[in-house]
N, C-alpha and C. Protein backbone atom coordinates (compact mmCIF):
# COMPACT_ATOMS: atom_id res chain seq x y z
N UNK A 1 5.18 9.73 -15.98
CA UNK A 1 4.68 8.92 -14.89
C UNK A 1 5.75 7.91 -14.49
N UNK A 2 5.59 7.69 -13.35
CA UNK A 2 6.94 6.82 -12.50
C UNK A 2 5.87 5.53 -12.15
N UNK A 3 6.38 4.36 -12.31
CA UNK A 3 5.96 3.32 -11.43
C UNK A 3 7.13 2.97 -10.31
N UNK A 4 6.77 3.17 -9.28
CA UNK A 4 7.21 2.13 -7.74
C UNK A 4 6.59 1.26 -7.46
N UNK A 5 8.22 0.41 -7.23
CA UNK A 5 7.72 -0.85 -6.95
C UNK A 5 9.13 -1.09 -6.18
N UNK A 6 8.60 -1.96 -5.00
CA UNK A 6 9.97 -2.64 -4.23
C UNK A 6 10.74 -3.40 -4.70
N UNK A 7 11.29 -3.59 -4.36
CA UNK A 7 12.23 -5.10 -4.66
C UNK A 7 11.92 -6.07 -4.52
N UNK A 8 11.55 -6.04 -3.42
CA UNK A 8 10.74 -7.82 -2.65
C UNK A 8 9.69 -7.66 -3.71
N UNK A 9 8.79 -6.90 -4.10
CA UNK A 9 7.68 -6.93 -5.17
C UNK A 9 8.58 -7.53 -6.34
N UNK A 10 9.08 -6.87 -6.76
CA UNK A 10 9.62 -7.09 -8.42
C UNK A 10 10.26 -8.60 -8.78
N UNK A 11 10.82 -9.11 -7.24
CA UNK A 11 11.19 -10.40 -7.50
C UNK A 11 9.82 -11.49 -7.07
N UNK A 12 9.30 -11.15 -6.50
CA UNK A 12 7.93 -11.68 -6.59
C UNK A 12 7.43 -12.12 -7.90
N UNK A 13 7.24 -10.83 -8.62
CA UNK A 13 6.79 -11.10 -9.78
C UNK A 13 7.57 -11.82 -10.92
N UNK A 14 8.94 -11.55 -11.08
CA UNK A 14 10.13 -12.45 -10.93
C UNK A 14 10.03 -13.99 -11.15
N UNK A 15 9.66 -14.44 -10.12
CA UNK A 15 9.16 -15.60 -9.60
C UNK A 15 8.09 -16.07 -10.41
N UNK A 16 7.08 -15.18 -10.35
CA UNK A 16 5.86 -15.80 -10.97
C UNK A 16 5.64 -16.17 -12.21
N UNK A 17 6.49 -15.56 -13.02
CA UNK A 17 6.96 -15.10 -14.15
C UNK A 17 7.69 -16.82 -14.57
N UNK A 18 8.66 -17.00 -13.60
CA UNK A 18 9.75 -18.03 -14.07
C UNK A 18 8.39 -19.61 -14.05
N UNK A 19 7.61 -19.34 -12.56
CA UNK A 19 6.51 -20.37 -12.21
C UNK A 19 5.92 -20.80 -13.37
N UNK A 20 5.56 -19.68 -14.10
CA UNK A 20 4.30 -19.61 -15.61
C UNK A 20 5.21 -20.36 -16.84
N UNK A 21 6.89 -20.45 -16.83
CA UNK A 21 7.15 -20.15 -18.18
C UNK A 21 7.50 -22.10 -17.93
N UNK A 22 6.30 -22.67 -18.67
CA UNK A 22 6.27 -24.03 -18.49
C UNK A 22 7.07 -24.34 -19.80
N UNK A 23 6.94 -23.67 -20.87
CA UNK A 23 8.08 -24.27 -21.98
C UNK A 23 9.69 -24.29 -22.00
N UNK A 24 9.69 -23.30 -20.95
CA UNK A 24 11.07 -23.18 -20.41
C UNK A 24 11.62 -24.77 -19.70
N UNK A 25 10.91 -24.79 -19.01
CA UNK A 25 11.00 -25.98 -18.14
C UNK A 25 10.90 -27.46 -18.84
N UNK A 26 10.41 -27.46 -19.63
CA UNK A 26 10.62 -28.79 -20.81
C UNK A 26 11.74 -28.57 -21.65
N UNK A 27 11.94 -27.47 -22.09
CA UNK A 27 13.02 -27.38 -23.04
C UNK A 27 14.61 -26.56 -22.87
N UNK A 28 14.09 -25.74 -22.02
CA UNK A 28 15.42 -24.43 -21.46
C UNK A 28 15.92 -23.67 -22.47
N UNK A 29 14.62 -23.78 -23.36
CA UNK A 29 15.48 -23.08 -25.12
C UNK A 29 14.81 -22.00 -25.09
N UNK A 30 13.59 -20.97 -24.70
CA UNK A 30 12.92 -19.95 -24.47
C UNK A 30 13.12 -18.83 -23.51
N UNK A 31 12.78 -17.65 -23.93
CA UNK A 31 12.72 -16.74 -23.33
C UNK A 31 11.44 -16.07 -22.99
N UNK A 32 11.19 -15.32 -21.60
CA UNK A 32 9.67 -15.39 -21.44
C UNK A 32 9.80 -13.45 -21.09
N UNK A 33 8.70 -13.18 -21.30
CA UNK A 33 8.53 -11.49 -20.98
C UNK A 33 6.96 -11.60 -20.59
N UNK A 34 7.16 -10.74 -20.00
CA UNK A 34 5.71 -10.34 -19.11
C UNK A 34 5.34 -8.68 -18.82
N UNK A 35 4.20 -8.47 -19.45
CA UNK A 35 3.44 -7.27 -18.83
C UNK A 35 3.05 -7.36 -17.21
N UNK A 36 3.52 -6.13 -16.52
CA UNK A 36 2.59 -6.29 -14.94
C UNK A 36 2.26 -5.11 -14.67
N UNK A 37 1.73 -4.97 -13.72
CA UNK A 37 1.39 -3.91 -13.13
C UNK A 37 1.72 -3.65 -11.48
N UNK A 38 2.06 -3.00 -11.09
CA UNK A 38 2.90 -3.45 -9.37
C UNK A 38 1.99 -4.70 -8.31
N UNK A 39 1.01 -5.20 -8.69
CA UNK A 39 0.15 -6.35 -7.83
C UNK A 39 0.64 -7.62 -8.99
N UNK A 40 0.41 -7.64 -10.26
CA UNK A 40 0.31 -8.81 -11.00
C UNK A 40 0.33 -8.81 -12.19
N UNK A 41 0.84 -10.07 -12.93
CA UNK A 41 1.12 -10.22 -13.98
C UNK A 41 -0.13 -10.31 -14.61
N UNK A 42 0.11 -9.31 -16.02
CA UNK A 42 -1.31 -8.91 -16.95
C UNK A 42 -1.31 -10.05 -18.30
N UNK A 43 0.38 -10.31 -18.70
CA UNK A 43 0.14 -10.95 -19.96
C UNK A 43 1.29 -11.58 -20.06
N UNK A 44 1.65 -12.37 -19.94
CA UNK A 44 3.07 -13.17 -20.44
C UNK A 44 3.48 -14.06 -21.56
N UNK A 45 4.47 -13.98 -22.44
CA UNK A 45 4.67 -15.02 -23.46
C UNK A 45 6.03 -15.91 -23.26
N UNK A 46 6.20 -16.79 -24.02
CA UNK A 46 7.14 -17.54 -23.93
C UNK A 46 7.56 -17.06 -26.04
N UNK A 47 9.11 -17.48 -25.73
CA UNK A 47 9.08 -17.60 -27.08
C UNK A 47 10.88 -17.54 -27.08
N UNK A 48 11.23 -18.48 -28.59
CA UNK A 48 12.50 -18.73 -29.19
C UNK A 48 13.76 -17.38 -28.81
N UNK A 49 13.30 -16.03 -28.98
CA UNK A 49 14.01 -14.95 -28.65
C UNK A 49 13.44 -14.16 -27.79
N UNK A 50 14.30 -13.47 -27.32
CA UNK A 50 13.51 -12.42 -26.16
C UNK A 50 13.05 -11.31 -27.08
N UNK A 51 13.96 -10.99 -27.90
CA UNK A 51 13.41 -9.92 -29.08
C UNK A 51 11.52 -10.21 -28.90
N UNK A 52 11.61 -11.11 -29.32
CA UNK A 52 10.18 -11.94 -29.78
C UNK A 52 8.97 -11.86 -29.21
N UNK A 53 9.69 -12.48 -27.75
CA UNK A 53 8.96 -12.09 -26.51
C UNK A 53 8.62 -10.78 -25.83
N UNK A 54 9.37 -9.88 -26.19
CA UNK A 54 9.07 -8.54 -25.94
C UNK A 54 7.96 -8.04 -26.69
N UNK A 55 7.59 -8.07 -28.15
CA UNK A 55 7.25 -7.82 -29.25
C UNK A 55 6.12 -7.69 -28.89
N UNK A 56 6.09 -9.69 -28.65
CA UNK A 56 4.68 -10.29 -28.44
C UNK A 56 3.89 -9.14 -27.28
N UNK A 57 4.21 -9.75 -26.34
CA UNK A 57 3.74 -8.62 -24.89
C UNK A 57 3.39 -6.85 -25.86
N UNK A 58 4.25 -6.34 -26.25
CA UNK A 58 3.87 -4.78 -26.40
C UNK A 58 2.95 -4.76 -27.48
N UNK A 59 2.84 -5.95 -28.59
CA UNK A 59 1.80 -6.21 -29.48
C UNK A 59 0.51 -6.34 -28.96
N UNK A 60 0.39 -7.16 -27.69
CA UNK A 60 -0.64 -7.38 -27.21
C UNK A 60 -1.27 -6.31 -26.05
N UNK A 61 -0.30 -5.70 -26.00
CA UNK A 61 -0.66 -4.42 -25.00
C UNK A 61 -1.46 -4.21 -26.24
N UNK A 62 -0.34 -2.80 -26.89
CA UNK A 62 -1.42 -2.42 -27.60
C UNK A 62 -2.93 -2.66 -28.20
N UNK A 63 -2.99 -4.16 -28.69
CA UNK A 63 -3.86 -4.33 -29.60
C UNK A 63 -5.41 -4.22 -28.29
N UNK A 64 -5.04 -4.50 -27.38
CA UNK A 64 -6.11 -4.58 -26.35
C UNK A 64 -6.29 -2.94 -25.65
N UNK A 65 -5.20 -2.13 -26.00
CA UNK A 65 -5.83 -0.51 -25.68
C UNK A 65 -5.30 -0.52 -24.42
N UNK A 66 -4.60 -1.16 -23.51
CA UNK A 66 -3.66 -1.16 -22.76
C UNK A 66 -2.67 0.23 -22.29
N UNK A 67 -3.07 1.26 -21.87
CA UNK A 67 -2.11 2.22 -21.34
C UNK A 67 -0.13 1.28 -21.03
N UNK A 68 0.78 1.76 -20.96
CA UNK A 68 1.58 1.31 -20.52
C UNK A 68 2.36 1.95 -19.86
N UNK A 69 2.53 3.15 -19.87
CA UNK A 69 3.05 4.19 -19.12
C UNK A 69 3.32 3.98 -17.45
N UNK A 70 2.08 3.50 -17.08
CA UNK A 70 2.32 3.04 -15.48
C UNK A 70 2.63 1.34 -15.41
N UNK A 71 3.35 0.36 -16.45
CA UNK A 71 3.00 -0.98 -16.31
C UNK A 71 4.95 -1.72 -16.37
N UNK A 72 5.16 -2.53 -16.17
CA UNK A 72 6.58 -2.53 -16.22
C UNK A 72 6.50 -3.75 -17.06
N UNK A 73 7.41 -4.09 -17.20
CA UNK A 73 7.87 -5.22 -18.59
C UNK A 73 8.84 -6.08 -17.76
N UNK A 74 9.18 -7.51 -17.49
CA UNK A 74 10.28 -8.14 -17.38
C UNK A 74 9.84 -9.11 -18.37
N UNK A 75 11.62 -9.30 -18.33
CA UNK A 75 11.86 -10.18 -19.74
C UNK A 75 13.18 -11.11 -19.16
N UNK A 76 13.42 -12.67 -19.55
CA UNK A 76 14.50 -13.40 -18.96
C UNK A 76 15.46 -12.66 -20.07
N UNK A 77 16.75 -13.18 -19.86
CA UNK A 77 17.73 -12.64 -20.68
C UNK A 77 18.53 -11.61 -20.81
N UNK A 78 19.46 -11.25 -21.59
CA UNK A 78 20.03 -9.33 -21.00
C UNK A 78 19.03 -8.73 -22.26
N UNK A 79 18.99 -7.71 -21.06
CA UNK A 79 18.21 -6.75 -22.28
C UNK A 79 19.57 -5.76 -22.88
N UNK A 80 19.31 -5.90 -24.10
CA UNK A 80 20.28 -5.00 -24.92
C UNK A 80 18.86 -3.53 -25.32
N UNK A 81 20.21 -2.27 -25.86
CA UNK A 81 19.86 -1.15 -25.93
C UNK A 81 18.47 -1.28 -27.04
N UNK A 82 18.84 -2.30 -27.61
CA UNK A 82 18.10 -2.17 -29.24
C UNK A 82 16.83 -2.60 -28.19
N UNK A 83 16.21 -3.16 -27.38
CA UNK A 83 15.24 -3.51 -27.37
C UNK A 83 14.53 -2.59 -26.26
């Protein structure tokens, strides 16, 4: 399965993403990742590593029975291969 999504969408969400990550904004020491789906953000965390923050999000997919196949992931930071 493919998800499409525009550009103007993806930075949208982008955006909303950076809007939400209020610990960022007090401290600038966090990294934030977010579950979406092409309309909106489903689940977002903040946290010390992006490793972390990824984790969190696919932990919480799962544990809630969450398909992910059609859902996209952004995360601040570079994503390396390992993750």
């Amino acid at each position: 399965m493919h998800v499409t999504v525009s550009g103007r969408r993806l930075l949208d969400l982008a955006r909303t993403m950076a809007a939400r990550a209020h610990t960022f904004r007090q401290t600038g020491g966090v990294h934030s990742a977010a579950l979406c789906d092409t309309d909106r953000i489903i689940f977002q965390v903040e946290d010390v590593g992006r490793h972390n923050a990824v984790d969190k999000v696919i932990g919480w997919a799962k544990l809630n029975g969450l398909v992910l196949q059609d859902k996209i992931l952004l995360s601040t930071g570079r994503i390396s291969a390992d993750i």
